[in-house]
N, C-alpha and C. Protein backbone atom coordinates (compact mmCIF):
# COMPACT_ATOMS: atom_id res chain seq x y z
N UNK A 1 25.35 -15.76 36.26
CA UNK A 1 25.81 -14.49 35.69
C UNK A 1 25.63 -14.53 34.18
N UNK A 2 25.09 -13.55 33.72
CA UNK A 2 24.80 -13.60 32.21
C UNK A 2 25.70 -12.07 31.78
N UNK A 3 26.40 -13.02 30.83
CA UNK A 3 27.27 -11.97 30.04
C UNK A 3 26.77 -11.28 28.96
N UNK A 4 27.01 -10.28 28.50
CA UNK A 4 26.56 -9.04 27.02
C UNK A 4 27.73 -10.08 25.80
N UNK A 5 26.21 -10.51 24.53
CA UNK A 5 26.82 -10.89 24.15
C UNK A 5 28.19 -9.86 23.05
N UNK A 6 29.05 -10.16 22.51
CA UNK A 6 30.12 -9.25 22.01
C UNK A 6 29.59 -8.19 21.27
N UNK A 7 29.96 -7.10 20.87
CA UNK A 7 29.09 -6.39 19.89
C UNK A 7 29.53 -7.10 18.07
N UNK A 8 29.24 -6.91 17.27
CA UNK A 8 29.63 -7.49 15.99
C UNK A 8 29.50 -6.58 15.14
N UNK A 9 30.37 -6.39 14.12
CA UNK A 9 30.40 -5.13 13.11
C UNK A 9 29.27 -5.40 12.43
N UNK A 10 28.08 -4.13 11.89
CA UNK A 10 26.90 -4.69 11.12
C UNK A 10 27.43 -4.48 9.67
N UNK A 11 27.18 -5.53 8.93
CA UNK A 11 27.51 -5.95 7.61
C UNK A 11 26.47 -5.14 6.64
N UNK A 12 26.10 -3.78 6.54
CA UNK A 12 24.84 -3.25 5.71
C UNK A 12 24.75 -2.03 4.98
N UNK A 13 24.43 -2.29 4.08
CA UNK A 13 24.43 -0.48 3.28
C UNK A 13 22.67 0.10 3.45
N UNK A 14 23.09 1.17 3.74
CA UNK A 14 21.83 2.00 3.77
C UNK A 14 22.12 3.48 2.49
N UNK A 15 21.10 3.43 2.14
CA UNK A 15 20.90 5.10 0.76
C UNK A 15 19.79 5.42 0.96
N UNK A 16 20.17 6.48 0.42
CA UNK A 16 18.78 7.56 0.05
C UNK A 16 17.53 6.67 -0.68
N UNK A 17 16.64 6.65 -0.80
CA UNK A 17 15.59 5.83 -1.63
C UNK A 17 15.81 6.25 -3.06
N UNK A 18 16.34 7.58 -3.36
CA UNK A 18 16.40 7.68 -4.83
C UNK A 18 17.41 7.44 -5.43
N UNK A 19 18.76 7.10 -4.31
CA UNK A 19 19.68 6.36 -4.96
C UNK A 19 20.03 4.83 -5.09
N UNK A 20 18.91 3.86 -4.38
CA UNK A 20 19.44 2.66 -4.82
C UNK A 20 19.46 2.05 -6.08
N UNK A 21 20.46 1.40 -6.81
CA UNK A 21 20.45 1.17 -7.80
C UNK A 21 20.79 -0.43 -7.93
N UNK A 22 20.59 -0.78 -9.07
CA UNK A 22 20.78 -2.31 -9.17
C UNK A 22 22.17 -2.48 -9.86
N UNK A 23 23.21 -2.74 -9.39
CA UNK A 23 24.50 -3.20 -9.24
C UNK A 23 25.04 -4.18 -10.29
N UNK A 24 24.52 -5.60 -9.74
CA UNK A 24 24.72 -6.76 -10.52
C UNK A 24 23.36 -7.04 -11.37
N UNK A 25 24.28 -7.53 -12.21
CA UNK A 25 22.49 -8.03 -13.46
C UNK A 25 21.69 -9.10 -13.05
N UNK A 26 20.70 -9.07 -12.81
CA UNK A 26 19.98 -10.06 -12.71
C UNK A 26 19.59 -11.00 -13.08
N UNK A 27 19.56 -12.22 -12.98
CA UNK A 27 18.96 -13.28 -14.12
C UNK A 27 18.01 -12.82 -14.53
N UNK A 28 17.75 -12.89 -15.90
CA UNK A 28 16.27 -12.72 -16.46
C UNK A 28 16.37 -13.73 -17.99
N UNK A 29 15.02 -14.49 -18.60
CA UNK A 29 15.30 -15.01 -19.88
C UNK A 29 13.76 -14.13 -20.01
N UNK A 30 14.42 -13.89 -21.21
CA UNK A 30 13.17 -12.86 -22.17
C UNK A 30 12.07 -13.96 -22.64
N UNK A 31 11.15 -14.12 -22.46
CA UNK A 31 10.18 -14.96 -23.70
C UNK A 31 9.51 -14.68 -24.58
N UNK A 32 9.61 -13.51 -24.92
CA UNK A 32 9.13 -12.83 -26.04
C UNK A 32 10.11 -11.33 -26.36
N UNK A 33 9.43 -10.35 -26.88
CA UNK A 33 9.89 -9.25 -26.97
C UNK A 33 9.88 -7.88 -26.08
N UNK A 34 9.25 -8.30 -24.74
CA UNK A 34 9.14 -7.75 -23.66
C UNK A 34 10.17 -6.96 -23.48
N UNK A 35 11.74 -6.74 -23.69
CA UNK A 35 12.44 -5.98 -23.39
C UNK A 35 12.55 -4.55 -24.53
N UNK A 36 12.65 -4.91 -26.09
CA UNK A 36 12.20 -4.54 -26.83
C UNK A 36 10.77 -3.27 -26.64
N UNK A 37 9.99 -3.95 -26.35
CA UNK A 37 8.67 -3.25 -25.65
C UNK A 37 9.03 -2.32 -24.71
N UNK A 38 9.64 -2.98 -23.63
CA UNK A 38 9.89 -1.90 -22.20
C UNK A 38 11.11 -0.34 -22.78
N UNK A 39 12.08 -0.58 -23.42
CA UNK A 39 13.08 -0.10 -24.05
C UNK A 39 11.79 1.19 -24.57
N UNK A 40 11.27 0.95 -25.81
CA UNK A 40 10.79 2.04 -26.56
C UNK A 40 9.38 2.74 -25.85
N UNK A 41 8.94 2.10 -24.71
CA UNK A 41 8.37 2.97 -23.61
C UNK A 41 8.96 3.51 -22.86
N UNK A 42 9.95 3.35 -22.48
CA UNK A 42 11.50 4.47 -21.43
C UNK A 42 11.51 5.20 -22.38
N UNK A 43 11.80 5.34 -23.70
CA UNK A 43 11.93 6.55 -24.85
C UNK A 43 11.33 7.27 -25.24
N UNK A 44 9.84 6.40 -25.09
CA UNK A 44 8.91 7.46 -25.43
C UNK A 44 8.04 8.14 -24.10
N UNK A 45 8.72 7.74 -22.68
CA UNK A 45 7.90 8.59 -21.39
C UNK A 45 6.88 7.67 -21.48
N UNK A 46 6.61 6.77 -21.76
CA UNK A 46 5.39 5.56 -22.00
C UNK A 46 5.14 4.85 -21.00
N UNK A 47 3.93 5.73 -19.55
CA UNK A 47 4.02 4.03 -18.54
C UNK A 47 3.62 3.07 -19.34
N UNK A 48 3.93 1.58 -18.56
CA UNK A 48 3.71 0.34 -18.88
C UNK A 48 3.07 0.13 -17.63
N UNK A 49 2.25 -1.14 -17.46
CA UNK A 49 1.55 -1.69 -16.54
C UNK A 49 1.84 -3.28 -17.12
N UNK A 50 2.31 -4.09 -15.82
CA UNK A 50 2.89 -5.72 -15.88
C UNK A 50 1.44 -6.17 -15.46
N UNK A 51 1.18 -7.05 -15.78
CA UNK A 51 0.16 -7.91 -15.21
C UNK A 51 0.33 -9.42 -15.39
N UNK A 52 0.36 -10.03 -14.44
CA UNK A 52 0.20 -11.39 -14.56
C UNK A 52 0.22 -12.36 -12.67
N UNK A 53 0.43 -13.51 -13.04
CA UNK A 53 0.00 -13.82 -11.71
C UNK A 53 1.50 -13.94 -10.80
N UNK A 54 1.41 -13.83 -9.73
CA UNK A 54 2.14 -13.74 -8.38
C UNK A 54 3.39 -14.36 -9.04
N UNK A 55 4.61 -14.18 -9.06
CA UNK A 55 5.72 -15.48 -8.55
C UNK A 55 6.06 -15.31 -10.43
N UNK A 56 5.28 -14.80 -11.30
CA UNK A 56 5.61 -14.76 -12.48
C UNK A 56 6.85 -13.93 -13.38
N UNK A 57 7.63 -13.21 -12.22
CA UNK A 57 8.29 -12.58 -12.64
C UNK A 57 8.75 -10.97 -13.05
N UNK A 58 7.64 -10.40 -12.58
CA UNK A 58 7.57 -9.00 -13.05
C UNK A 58 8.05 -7.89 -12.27
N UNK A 59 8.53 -8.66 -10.90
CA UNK A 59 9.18 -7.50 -9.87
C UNK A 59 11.15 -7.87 -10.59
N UNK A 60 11.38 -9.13 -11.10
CA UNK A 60 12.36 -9.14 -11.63
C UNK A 60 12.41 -9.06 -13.14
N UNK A 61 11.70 -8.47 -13.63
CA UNK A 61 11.59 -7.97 -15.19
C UNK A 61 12.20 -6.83 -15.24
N UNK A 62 11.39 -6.26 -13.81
CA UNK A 62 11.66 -4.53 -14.09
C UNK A 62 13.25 -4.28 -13.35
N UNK A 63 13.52 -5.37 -12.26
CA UNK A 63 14.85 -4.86 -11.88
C UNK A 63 15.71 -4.62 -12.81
N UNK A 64 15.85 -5.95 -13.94
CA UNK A 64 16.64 -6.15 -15.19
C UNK A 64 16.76 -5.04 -15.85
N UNK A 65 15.53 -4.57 -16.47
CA UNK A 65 15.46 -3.25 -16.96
C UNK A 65 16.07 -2.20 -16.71
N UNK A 66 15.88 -2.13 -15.15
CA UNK A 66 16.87 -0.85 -14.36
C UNK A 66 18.09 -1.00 -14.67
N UNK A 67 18.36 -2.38 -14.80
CA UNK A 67 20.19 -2.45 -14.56
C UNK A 67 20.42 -2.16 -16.22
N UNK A 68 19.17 -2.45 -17.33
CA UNK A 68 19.57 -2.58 -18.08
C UNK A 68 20.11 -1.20 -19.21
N UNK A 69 18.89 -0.45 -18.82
CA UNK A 69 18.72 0.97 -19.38
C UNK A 69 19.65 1.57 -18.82
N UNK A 70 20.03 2.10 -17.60
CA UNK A 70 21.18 2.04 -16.56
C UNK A 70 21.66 3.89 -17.13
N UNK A 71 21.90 4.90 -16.37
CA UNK A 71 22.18 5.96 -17.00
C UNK A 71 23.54 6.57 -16.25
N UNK A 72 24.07 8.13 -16.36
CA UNK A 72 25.35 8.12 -15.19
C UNK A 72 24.19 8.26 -13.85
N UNK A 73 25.73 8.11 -12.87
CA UNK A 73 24.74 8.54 -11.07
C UNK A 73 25.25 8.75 -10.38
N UNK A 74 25.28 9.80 -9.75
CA UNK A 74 26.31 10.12 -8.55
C UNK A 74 26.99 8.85 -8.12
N UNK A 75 27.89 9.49 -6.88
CA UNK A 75 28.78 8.03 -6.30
C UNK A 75 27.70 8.10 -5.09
N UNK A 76 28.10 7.02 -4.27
CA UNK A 76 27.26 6.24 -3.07
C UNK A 76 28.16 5.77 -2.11
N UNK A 77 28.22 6.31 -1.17
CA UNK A 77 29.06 6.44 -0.16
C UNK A 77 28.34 4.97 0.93
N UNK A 78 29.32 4.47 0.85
CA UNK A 78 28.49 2.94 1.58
C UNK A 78 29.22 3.17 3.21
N UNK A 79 28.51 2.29 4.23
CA UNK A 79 28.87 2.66 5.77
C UNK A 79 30.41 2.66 5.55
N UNK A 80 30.60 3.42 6.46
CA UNK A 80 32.32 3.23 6.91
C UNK A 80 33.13 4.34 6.53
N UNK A 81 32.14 4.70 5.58
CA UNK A 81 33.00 5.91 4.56
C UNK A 81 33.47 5.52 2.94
N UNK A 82 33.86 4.30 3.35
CA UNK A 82 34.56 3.81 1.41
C UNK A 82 33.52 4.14 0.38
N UNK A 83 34.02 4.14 -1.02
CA UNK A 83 33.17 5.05 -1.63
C UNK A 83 32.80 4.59 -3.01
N UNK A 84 31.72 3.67 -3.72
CA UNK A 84 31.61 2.97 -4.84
C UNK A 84 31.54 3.78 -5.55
N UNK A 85 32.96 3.78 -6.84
CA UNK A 85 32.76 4.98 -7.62
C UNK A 85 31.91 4.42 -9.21
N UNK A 86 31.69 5.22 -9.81
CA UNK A 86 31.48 4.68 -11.17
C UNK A 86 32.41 4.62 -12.33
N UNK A 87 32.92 3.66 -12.67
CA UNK A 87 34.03 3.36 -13.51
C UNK A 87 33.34 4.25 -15.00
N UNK A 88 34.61 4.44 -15.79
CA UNK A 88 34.61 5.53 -16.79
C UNK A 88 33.04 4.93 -17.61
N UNK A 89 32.61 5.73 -18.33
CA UNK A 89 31.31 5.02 -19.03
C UNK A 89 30.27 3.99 -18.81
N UNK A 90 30.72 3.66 -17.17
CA UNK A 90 29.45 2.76 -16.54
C UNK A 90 28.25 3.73 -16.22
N UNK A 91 27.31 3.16 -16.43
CA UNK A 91 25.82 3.89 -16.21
C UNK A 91 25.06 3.18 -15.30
N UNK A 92 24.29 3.78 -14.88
CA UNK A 92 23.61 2.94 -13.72
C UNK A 92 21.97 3.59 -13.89
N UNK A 93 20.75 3.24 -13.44
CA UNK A 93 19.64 3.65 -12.81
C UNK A 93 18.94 3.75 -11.72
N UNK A 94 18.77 4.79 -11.11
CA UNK A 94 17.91 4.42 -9.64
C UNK A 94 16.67 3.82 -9.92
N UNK A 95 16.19 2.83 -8.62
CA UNK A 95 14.38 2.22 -8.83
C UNK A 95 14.07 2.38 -7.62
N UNK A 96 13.04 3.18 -7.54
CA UNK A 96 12.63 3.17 -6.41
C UNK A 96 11.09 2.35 -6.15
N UNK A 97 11.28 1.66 -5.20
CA UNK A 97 10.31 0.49 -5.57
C UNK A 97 9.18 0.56 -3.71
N UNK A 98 7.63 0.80 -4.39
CA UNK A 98 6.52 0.98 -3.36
C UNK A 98 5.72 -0.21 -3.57
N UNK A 99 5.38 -0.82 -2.37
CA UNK A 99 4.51 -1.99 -2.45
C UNK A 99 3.16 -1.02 -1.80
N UNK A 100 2.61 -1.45 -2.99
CA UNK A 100 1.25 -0.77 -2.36
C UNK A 100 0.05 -1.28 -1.71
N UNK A 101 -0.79 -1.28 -0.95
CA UNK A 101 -1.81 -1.54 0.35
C UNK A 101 -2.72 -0.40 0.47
N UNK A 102 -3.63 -1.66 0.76
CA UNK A 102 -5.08 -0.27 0.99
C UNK A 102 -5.03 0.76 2.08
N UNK A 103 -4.23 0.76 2.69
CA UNK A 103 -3.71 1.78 4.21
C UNK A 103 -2.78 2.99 3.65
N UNK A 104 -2.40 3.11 1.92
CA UNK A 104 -1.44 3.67 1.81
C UNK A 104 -1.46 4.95 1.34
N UNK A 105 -1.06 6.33 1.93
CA UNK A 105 -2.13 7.15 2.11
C UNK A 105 -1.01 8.09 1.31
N UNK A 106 -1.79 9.14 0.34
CA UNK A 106 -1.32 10.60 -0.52
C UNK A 106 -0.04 10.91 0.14
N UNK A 107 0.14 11.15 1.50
CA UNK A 107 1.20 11.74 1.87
C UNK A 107 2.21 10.33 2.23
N UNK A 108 1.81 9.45 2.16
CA UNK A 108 3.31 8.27 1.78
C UNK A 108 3.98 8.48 0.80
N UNK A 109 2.95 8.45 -0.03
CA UNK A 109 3.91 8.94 -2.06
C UNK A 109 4.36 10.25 -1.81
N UNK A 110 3.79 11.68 -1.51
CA UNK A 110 4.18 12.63 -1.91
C UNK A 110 5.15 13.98 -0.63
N UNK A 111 4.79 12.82 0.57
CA UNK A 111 5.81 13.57 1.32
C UNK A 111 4.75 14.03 2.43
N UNK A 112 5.00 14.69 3.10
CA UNK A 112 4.72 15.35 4.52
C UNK A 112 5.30 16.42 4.96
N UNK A 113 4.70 17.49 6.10
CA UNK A 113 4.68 18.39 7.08
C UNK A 113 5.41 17.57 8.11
N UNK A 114 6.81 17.38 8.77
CA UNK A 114 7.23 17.28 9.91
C UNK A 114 7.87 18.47 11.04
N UNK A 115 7.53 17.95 12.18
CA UNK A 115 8.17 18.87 13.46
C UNK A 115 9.37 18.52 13.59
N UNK A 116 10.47 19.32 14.19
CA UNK A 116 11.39 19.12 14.59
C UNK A 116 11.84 20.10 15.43
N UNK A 117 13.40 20.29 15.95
CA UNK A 117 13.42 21.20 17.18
C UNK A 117 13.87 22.37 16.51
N UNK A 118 13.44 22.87 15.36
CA UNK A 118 13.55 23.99 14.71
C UNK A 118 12.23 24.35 13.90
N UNK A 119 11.48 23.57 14.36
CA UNK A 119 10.12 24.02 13.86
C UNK A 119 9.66 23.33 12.67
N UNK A 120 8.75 23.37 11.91
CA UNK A 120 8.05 22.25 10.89
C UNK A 120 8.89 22.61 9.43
N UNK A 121 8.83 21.68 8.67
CA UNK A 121 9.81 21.34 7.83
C UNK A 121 9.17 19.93 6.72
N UNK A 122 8.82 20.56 5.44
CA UNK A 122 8.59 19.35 4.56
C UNK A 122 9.49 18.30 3.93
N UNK A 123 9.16 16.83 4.33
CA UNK A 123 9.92 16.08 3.84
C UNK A 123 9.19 15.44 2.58
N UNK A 124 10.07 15.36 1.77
CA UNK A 124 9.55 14.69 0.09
C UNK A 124 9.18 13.07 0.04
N UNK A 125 8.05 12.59 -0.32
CA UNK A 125 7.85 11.28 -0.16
C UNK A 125 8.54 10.67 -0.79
N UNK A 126 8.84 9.13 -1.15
CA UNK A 126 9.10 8.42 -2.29
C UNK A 126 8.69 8.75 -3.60
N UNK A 127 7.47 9.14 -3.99
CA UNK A 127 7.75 9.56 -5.43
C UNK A 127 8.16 11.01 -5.90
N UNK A 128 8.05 11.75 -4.80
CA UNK A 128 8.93 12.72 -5.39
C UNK A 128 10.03 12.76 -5.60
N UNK A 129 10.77 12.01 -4.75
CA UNK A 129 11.83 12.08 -4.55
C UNK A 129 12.32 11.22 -6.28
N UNK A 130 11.45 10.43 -6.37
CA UNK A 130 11.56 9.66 -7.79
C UNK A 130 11.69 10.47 -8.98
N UNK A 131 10.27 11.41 -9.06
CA UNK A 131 10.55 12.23 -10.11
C UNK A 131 11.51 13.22 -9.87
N UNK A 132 11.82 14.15 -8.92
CA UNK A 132 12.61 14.72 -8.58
C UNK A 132 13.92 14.16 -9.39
N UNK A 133 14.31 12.66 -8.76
CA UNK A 133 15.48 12.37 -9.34
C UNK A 133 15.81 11.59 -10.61
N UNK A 134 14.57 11.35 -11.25
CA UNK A 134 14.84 10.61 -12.48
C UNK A 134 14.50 9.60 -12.75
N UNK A 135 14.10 8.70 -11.91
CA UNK A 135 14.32 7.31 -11.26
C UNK A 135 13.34 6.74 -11.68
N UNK A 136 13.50 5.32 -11.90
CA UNK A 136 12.37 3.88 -12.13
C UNK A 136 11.41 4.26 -11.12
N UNK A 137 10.26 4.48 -10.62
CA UNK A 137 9.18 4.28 -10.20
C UNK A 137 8.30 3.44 -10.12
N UNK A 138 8.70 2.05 -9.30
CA UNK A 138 7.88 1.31 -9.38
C UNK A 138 7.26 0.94 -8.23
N UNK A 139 5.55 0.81 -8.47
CA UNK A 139 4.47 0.80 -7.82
C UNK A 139 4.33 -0.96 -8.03
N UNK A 140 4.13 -1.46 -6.91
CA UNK A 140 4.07 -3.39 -6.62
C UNK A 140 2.48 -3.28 -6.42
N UNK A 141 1.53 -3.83 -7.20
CA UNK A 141 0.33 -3.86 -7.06
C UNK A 141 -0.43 -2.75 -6.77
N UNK A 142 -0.58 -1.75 -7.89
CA UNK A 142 -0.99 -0.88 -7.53
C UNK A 142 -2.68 -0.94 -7.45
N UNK A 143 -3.09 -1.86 -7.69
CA UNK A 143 -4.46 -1.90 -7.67
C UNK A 143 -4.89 -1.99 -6.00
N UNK A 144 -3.58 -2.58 -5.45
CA UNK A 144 -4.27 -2.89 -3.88
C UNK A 144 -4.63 -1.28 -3.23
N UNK A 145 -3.84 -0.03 -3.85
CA UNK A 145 -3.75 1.20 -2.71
C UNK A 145 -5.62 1.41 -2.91
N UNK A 146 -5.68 2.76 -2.83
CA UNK A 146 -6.61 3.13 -2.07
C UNK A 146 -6.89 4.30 -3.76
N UNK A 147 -8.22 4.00 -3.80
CA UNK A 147 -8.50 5.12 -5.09
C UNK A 147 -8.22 6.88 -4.96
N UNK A 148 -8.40 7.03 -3.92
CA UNK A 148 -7.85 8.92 -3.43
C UNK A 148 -6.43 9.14 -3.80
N UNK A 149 -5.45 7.40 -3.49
CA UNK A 149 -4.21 7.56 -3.55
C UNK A 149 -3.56 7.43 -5.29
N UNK A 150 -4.44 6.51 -5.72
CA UNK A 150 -3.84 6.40 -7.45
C UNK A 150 -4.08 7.46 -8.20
N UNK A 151 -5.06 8.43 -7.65
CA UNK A 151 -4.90 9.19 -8.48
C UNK A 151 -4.36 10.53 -8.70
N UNK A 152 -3.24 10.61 -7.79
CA UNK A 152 -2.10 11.33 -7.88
C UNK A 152 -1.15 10.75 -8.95
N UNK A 153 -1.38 9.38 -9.53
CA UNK A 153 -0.46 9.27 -10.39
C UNK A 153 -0.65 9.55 -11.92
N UNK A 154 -2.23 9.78 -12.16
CA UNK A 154 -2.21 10.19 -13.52
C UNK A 154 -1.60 11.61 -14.05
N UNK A 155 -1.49 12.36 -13.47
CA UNK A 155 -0.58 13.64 -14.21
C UNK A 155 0.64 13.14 -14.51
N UNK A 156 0.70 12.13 -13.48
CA UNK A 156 2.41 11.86 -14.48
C UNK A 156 2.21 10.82 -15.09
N UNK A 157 1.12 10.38 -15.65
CA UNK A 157 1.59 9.07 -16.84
C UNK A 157 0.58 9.53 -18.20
N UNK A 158 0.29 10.95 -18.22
CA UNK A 158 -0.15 11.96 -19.54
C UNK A 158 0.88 12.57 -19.67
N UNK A 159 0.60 13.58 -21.12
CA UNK A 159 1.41 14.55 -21.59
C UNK A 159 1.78 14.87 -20.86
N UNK A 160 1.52 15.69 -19.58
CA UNK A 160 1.84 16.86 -18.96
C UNK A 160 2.92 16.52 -17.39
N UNK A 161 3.20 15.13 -16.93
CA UNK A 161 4.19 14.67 -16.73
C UNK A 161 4.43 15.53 -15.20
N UNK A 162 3.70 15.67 -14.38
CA UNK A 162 4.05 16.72 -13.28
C UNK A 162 2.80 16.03 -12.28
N UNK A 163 3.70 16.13 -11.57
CA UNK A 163 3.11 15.70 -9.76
C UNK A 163 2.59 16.89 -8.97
N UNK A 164 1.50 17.21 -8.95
CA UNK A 164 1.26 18.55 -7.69
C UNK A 164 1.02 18.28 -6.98
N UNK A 165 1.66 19.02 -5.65
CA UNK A 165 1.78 18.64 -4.40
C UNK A 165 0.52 19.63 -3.71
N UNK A 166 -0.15 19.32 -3.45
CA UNK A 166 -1.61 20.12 -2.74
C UNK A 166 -0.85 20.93 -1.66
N UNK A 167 -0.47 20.11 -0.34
CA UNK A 167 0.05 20.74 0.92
C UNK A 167 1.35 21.48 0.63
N UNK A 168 2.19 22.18 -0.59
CA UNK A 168 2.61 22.84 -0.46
C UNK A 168 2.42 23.86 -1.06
N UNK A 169 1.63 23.67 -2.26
CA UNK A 169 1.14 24.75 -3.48
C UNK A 169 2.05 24.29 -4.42
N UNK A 170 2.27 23.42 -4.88
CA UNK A 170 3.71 23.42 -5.75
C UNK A 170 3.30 22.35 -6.71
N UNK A 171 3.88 22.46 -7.86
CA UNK A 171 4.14 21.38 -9.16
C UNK A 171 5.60 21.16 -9.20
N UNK A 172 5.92 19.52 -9.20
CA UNK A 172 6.88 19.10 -9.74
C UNK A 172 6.76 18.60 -11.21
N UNK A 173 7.57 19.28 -11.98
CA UNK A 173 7.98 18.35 -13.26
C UNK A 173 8.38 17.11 -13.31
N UNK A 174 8.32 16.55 -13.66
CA UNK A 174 8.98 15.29 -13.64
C UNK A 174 10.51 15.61 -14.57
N UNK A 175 11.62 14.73 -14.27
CA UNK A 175 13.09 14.84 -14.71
C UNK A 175 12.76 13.96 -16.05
N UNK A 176 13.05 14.46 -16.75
CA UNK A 176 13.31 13.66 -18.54
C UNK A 176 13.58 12.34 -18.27
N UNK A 177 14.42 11.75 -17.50
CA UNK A 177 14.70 10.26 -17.19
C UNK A 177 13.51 9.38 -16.34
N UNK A 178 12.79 10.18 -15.55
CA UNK A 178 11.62 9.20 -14.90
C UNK A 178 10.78 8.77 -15.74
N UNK A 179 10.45 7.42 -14.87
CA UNK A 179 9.47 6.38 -15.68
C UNK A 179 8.86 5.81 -14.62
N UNK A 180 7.23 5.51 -14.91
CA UNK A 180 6.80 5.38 -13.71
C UNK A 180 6.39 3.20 -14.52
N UNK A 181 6.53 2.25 -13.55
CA UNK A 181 5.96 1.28 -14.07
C UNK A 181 5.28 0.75 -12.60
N UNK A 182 4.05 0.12 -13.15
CA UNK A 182 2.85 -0.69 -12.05
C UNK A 182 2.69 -1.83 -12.74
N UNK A 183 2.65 -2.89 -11.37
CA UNK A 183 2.24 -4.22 -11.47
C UNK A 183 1.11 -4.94 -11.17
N UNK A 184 0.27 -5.62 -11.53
CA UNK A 184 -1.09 -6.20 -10.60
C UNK A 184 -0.87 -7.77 -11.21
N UNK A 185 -1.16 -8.35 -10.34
CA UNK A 185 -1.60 -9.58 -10.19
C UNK A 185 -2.94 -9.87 -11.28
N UNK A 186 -2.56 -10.61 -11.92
CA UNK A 186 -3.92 -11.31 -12.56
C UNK A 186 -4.92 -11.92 -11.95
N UNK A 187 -4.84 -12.29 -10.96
CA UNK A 187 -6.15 -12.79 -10.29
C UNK A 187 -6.41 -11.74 -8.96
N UNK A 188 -6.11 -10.29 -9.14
CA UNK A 188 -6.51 -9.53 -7.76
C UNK A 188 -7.57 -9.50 -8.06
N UNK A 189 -8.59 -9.27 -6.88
CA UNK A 189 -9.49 -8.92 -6.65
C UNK A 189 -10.34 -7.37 -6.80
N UNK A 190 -9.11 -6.46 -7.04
CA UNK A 190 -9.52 -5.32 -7.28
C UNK A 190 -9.26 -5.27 -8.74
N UNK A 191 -10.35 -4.49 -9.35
CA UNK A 191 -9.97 -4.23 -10.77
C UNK A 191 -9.34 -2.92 -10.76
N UNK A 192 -8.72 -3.39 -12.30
CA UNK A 192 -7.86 -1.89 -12.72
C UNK A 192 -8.92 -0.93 -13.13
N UNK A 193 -8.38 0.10 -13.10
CA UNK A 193 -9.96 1.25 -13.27
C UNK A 193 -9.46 1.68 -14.54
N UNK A 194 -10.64 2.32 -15.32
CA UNK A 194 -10.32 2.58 -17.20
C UNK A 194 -9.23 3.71 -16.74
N UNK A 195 -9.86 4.44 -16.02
CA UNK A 195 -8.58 5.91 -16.08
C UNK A 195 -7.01 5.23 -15.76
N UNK A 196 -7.01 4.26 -15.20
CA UNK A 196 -5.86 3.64 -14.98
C UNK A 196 -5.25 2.85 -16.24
N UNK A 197 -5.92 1.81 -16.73
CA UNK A 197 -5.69 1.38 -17.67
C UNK A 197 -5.72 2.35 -18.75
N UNK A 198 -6.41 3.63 -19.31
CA UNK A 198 -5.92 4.12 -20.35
C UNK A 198 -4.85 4.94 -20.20
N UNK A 199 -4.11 5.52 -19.31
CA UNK A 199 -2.86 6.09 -18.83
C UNK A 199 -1.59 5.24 -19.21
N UNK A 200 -2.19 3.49 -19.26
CA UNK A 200 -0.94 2.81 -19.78
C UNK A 200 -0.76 1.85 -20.55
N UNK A 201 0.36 1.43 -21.02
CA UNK A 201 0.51 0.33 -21.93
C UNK A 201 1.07 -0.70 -21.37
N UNK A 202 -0.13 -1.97 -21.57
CA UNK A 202 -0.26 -2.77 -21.18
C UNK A 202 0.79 -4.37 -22.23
């Protein structure tokens, strides 16, 4: 006879993608002026592009950053119902963070046409939902996606700061607080393309 094993309470928070935020600070030691740098590109709407090799640090550069720049943010209602509020003058930042792959297609970033039992209905991808909400935008190797797909991101890392969405007819602005940052590996195999590299500061 085989018994069901017990059920067990699941221990997990789930959010919106544009609200996760980084909580506790992260270890980070600066070795140069890198924070300095990142700081007066958040101010000035300035992407940055990380480059260096694997394991070097740059997916935890930018968390730091998030926690560090940190702005107000709604509350976040964690399972169960209880409710993490934000203490008087704590600030926080959302990051919304895409690992990118050559499979990774326009309507991952910018959303989709879905069915449902009320008929079709657009849902907002990850980066809209980013600019939409303000949020760190960070792209994990963006050299790996697919060239049709990167280049939805140059309107938002020029002057003009707006995402158009083809399949709906629509321009998003980007929110005064978004910042978009990309990482590549120093030894990928794909190169960065000039239109890419002159869009950012390296």
């Amino acid at each position: 006879m085989v018994e069901a094993a017990p059920e067990t309470e699941a221990h997990f928070k789930e959010y919106a993608i544009e609200e996760f935020l980084v909580r506790d600070e992260p270890y980070y030691r600066p070795i140069g002026d890198e924070i300095e740098l990142f700081t007066a590109a958040y101010r000035q709407h300035i992407p940055v592009l990380l480059k260096g090799p694997t394991g070097c640090g740059k997916t935890r550069f930018v968390e730091f950053m998030a926690w560090q720049l940190g702005r107000p943010m709604a509350t976040i209602t964690e399972k169960g119902g209880k409710e993490d509020e934000l203490k008087e003058g704590e600030v926080r930042v959302p990051l919304v963070t895409i690992a990118c792959h050559e499979d990774l297609t326009a309507s991952d970033l910018v959303g989709r046409y879905l069915l449902d039992a009320n008929g079709t209905r657009w849902i907002d991808g990850p980066m809209t939902r980013a600019v939409k909400n303000g949020a760190i935008l960070y792209l994990d190797e963006v050299v790996e996606a697919r060239k049709d797909t990167t280049v939805l991101i140059h309107p938002l890392t020029d002057h003009r700061r707006i995402l158009p969405i083809e399949k709906t007819g629509s321009i998003v602005e980007a929110d005064d607080r978004f910042l978009l940052r990309r990482t590549t590996g120093s030894c990928s195999v794909f190169p960065i393309t000039p239109d890419t590299r002159a869009r950012s500061k390296t």
